[in-house]
N, C-alpha and C. Protein backbone atom coordinates (compact mmCIF):
# COMPACT_ATOMS: atom_id res chain seq x y z
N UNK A 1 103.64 109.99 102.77
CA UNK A 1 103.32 108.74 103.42
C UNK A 1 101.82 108.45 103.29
N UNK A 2 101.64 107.02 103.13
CA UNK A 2 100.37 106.49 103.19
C UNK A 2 99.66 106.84 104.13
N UNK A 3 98.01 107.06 104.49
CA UNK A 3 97.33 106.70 105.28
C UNK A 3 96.01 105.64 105.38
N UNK A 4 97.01 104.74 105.75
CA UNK A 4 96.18 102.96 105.78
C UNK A 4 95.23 103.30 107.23
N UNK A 5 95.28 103.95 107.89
CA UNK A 5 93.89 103.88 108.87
C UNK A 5 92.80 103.59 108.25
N UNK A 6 91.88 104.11 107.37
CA UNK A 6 90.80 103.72 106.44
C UNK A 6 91.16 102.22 106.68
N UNK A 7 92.05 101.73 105.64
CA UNK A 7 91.95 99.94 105.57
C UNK A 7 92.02 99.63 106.58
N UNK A 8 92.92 99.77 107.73
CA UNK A 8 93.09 99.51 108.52
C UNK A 8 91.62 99.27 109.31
N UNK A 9 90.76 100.42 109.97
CA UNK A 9 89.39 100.34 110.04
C UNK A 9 88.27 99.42 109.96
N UNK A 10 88.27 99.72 108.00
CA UNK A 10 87.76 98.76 107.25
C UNK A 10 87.80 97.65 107.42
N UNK A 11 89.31 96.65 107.48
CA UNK A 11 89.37 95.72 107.41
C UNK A 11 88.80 95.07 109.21
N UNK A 12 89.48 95.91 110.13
CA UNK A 12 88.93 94.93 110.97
C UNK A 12 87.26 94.84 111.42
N UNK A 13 86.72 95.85 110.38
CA UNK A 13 85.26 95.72 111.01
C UNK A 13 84.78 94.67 110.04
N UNK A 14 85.18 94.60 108.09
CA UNK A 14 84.94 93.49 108.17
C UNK A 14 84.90 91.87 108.70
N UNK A 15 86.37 91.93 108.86
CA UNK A 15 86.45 90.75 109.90
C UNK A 15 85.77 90.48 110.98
N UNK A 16 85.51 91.23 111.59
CA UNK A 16 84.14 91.24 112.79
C UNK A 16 83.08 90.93 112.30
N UNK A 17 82.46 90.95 110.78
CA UNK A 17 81.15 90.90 110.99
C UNK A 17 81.74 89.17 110.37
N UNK A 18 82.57 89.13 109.97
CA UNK A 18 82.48 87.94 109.40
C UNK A 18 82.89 86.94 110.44
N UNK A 19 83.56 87.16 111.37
CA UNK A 19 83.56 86.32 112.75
C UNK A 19 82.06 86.28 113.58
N UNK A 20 81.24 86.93 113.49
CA UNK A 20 79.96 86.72 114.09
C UNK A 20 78.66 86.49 112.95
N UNK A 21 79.19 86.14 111.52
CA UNK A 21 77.80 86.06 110.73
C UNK A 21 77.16 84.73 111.51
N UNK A 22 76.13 84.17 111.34
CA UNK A 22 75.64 83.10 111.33
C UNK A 22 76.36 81.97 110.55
N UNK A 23 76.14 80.60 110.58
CA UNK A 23 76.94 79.91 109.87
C UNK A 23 75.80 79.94 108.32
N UNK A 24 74.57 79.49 108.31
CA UNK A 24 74.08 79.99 107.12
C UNK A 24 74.81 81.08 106.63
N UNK A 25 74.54 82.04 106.67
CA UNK A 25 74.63 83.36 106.17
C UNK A 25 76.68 83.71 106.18
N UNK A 26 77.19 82.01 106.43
CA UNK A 26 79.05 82.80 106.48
C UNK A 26 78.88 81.62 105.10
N UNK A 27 78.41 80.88 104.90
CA UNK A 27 78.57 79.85 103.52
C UNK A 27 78.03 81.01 102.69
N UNK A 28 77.48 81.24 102.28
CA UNK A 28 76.99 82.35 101.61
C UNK A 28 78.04 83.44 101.09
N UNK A 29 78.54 83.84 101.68
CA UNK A 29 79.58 84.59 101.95
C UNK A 29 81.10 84.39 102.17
N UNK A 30 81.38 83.14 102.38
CA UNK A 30 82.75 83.07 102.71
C UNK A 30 83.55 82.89 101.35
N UNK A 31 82.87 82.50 100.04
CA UNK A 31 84.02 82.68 99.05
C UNK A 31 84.00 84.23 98.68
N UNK A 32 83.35 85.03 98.62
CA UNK A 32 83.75 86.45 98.76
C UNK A 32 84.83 86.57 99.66
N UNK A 33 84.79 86.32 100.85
CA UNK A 33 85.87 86.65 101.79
C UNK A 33 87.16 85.83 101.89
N UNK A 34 87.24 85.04 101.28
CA UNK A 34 88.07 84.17 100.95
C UNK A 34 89.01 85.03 100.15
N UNK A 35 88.61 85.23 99.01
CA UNK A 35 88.61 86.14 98.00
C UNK A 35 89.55 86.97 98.02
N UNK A 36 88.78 87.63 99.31
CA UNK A 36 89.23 89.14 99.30
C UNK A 36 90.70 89.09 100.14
N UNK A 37 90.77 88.37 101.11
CA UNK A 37 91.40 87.86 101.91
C UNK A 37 92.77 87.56 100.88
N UNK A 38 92.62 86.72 100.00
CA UNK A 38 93.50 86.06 98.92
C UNK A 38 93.92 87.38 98.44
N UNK A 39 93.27 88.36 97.71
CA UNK A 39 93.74 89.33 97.33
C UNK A 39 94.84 90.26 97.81
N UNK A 40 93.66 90.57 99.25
CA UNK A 40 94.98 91.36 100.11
C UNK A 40 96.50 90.94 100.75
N UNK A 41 96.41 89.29 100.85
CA UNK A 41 98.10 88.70 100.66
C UNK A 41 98.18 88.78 99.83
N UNK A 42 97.97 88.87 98.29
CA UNK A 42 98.75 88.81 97.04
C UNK A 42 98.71 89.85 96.93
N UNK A 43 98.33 90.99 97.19
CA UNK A 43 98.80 92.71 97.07
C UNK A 43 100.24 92.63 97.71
N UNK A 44 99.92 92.49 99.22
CA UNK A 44 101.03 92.41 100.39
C UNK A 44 102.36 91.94 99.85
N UNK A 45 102.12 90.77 99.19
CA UNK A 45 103.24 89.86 98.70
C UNK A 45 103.79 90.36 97.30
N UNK A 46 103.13 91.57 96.34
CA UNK A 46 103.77 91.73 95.03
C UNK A 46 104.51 93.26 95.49
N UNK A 47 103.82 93.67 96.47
CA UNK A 47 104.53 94.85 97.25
C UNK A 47 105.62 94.66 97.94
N UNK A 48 106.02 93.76 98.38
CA UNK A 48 107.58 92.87 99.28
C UNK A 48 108.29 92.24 98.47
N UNK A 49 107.77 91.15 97.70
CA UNK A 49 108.36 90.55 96.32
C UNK A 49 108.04 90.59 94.98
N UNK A 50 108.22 92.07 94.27
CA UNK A 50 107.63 91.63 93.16
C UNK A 50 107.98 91.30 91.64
N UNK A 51 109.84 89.99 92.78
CA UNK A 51 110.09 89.09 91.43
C UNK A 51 109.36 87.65 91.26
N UNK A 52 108.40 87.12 92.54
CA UNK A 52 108.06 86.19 92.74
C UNK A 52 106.60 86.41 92.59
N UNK A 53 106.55 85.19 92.26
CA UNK A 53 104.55 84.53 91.81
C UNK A 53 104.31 84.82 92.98
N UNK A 54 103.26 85.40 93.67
CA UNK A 54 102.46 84.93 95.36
C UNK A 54 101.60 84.18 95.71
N UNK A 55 102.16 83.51 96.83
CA UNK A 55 101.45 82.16 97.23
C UNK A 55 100.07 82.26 97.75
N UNK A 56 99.69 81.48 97.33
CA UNK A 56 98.06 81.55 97.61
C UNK A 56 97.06 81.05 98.83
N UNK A 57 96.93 82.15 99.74
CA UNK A 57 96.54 81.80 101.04
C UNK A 57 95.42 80.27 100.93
N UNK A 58 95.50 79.57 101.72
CA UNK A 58 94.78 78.57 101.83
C UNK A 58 93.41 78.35 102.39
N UNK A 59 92.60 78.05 101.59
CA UNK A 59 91.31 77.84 102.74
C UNK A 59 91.29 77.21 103.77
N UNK A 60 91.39 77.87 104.92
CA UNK A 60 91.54 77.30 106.06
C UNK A 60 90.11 76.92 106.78
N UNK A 61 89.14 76.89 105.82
CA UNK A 61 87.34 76.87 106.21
C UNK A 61 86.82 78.04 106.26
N UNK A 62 85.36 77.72 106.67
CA UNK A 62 84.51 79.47 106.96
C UNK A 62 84.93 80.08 108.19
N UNK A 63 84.95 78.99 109.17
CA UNK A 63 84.83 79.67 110.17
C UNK A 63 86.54 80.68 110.86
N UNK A 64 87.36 80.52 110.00
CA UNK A 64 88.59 81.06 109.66
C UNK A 64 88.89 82.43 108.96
N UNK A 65 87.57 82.51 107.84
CA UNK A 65 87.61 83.53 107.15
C UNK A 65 88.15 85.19 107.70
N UNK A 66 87.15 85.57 108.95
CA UNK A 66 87.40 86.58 109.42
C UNK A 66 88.93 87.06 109.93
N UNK A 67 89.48 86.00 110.63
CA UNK A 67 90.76 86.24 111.09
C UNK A 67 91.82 85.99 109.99
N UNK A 68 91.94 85.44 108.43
CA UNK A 68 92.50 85.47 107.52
C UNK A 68 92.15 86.75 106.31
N UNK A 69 91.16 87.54 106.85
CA UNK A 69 91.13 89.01 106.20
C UNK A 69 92.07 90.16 107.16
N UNK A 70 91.64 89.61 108.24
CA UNK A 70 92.01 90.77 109.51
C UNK A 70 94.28 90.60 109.04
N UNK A 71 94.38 89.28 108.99
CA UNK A 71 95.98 89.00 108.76
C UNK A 71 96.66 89.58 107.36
N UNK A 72 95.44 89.00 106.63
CA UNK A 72 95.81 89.93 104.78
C UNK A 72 95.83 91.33 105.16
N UNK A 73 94.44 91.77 105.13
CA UNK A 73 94.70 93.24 105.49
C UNK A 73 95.84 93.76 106.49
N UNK A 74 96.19 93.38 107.40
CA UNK A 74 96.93 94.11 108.28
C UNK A 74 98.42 93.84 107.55
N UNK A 75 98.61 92.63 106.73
CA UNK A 75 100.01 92.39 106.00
C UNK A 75 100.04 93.04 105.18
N UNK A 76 99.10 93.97 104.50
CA UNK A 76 98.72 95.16 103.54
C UNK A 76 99.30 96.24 104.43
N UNK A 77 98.79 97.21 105.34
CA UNK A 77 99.01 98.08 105.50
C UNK A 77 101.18 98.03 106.26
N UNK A 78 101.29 96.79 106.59
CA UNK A 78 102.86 96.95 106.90
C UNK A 78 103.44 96.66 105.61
N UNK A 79 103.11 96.30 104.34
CA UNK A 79 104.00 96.59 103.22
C UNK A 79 104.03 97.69 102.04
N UNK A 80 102.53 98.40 102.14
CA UNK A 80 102.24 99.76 102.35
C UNK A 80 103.29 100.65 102.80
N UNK A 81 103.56 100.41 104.11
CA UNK A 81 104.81 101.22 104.89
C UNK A 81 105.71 101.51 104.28
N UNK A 82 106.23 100.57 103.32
CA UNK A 82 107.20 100.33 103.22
C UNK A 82 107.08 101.09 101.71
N UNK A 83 106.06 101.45 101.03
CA UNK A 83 106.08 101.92 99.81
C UNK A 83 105.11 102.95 99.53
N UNK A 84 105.28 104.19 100.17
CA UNK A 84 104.68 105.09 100.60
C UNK A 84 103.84 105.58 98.97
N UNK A 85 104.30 105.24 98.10
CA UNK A 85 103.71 106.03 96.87
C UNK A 85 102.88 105.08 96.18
N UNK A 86 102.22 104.19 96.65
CA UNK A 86 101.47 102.92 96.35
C UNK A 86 99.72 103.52 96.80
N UNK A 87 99.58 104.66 95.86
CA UNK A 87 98.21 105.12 96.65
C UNK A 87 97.14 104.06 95.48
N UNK A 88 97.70 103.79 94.51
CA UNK A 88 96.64 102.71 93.60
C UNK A 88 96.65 101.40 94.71
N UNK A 89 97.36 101.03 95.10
CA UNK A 89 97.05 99.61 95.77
C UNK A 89 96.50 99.98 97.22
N UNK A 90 96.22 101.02 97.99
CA UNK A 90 95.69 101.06 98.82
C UNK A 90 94.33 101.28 98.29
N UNK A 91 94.06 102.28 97.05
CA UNK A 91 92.69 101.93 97.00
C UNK A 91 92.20 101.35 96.50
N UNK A 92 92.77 100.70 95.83
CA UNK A 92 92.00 99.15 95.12
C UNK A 92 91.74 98.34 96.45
N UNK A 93 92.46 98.05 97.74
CA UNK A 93 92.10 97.06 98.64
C UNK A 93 91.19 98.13 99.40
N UNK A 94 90.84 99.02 99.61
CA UNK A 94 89.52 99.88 100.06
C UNK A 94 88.55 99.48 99.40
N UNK A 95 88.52 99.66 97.98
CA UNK A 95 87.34 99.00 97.21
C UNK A 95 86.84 97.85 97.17
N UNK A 96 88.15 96.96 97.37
CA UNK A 96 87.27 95.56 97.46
C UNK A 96 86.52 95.37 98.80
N UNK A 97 87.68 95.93 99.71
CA UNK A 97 87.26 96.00 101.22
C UNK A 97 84.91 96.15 101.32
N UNK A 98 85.46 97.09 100.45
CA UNK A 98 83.34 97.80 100.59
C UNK A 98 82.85 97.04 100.08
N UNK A 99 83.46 96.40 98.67
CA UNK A 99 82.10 95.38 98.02
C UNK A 99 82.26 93.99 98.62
N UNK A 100 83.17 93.70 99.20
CA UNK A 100 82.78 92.72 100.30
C UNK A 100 81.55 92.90 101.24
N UNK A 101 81.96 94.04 102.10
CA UNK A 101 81.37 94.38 102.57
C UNK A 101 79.80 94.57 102.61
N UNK A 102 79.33 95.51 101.09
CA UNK A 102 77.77 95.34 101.08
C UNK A 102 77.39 93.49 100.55
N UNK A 103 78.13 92.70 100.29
CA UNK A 103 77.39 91.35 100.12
C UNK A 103 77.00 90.93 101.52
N UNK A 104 77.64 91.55 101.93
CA UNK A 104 76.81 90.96 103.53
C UNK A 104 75.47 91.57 104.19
């Protein structure tokens, strides 16, 4: 079995910093997190369906960003669950998780 604690972690501390950046400093930053965000539902979604294209989370603005990583990521680690031998896709979303992370 997986252990998504790391992402798990990860993800919600990014989301935290990205719910309290400044608004300068979240334009700056929010198509990274956008990004990443997009990524981790389209992991989530080729891990649950992967006879279907995955739909592409929507920009819901900056000030959205944080709580649409915290939802990707966490829809990561429950389809994870479900595919315990998926240790490449947990650490590919760790990795992006960090280089998100140092752009901030």
């Amino acid at each position: 079995m997986l252990d998504c604690a790391p992402l798990v972690t990860a993800v919600e501390r990014l989301a935290d910093r990205f719910r309290v950046l400044p608004q300068s400093r979240l334009r700056g930053a929010a198509e990274a997190g956008l990004a990443l965000a997009r990524d981790l539902s389209c992991a989530a979604q080729r891990l649950e369906l992967p006879d279907r294209e995955p739909l592409l989370m929507p920009d819901d603005g900056i000030f959205a960003i944080g709580d649409q990583i915290a939802v990707a990521g966490h829809d990561l680690v429950v389809s994870l669950a479900g595919h315990p031998g998926r240790h490449d896709v947990l650490a590919e979303a760790l990795r992006n998780v960090a280089a998100v992370e140092q752009l901030l």
